[in-house]
C-alpha atoms as a PDB file:
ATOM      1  CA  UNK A   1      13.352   0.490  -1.763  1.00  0.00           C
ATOM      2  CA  UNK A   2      15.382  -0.531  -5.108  1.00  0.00           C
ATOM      3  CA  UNK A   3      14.202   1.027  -8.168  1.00  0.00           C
ATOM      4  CA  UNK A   4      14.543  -0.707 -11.191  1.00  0.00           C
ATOM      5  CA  UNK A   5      14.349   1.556 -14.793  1.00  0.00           C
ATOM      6  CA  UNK A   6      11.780   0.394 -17.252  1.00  0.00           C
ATOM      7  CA  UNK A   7      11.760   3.070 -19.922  1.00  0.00           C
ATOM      8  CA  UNK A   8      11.700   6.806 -20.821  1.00  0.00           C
ATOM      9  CA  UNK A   9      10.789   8.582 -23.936  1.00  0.00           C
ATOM     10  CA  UNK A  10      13.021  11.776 -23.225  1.00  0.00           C
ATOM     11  CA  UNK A  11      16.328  12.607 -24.688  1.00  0.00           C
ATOM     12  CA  UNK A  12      19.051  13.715 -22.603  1.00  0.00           C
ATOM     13  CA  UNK A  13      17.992  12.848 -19.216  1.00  0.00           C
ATOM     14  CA  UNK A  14      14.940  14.663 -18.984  1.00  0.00           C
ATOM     15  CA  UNK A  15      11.985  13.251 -17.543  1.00  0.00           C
ATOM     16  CA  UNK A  16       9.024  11.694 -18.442  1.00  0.00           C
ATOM     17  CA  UNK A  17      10.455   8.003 -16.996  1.00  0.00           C
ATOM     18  CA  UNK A  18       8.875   4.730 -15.548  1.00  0.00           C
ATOM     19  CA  UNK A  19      10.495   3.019 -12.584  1.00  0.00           C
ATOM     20  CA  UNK A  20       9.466  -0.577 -10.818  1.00  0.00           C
ATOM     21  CA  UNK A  21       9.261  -0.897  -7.416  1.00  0.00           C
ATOM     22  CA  UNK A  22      11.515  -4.153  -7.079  1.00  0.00           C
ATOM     23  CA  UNK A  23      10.313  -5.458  -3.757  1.00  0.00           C
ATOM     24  CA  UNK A  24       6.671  -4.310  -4.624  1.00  0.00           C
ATOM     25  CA  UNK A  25       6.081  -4.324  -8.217  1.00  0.00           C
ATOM     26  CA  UNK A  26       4.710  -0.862  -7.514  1.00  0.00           C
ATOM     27  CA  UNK A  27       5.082   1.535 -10.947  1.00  0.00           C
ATOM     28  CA  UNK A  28       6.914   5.137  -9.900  1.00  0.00           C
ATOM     29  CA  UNK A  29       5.828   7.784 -12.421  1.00  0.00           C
ATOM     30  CA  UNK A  30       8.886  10.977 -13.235  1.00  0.00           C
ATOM     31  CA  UNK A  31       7.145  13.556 -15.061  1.00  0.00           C
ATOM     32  CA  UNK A  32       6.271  17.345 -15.283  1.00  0.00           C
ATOM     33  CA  UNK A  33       4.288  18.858 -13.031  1.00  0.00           C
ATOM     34  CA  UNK A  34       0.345  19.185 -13.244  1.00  0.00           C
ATOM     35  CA  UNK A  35       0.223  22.993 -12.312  1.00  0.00           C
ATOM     36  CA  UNK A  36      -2.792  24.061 -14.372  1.00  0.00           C
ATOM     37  CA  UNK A  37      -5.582  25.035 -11.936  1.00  0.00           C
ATOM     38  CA  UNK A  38      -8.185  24.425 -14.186  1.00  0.00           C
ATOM     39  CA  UNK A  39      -7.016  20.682 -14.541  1.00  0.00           C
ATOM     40  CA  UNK A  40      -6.090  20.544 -10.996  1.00  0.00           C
ATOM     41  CA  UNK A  41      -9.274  21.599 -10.337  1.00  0.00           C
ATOM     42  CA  UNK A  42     -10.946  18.377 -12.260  1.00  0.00           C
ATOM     43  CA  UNK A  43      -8.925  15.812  -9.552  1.00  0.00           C
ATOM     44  CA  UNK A  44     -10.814  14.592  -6.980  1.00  0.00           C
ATOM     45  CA  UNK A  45      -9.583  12.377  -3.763  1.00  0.00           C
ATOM     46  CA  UNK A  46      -6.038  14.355  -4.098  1.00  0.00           C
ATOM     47  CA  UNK A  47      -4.648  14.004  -0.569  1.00  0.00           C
ATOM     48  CA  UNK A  48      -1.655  16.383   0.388  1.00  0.00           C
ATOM     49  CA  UNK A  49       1.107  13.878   0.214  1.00  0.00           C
ATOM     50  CA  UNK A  50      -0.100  12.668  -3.226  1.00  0.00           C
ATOM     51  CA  UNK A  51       1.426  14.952  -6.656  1.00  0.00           C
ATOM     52  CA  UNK A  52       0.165  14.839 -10.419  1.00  0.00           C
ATOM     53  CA  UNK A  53       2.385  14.536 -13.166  1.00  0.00           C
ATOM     54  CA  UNK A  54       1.701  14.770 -16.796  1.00  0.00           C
ATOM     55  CA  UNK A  55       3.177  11.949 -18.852  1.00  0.00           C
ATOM     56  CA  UNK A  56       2.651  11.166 -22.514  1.00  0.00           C
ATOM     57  CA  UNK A  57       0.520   8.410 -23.766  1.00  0.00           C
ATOM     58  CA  UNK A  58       3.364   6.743 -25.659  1.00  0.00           C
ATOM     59  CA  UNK A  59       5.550   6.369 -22.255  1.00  0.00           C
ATOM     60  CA  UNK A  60       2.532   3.847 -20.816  1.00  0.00           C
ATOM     61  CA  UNK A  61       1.979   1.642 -24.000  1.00  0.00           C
ATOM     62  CA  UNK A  62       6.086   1.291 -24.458  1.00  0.00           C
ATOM     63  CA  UNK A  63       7.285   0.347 -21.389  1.00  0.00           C
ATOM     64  CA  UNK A  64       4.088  -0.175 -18.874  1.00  0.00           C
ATOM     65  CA  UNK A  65       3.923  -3.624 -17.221  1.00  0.00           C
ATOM     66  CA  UNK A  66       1.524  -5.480 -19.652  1.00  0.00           C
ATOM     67  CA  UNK A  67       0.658  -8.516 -16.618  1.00  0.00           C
END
């Protein structure tokens, strides 16, 4: 799998980030960790080889495929 940077919206390195799958188009998401139970909670359909990560709005509407 070849990962292909499309944008971040952190300084020095730190995440939130978006990635393309190359050979996929798939979208990988870097972010924080959901950890809040009470949000966690709200999920449904989570199976246990899926995560949640918290990314900021502005992250999706910079550098999110628009097609």
């Amino acid at each position: 799998m070849t990962l292909r940077l499309l944008g971040t919206t952190s300084e020095n390195g730190n995440c939130p980030t978006l990635y393309e799958v190359v050979e996929t188009g798939d979208i990988v998401v870097q972010g924080d960790l959901l950890t809040d139970t009470r949000h966690l909670e709200q999920l449904r359909d989570v199976k246990v080889s899926e995560g949640c990560v918290v990314i900021p709005r502005e992250l999706l509407t910079r550098f999110a495929p628009k097609e």
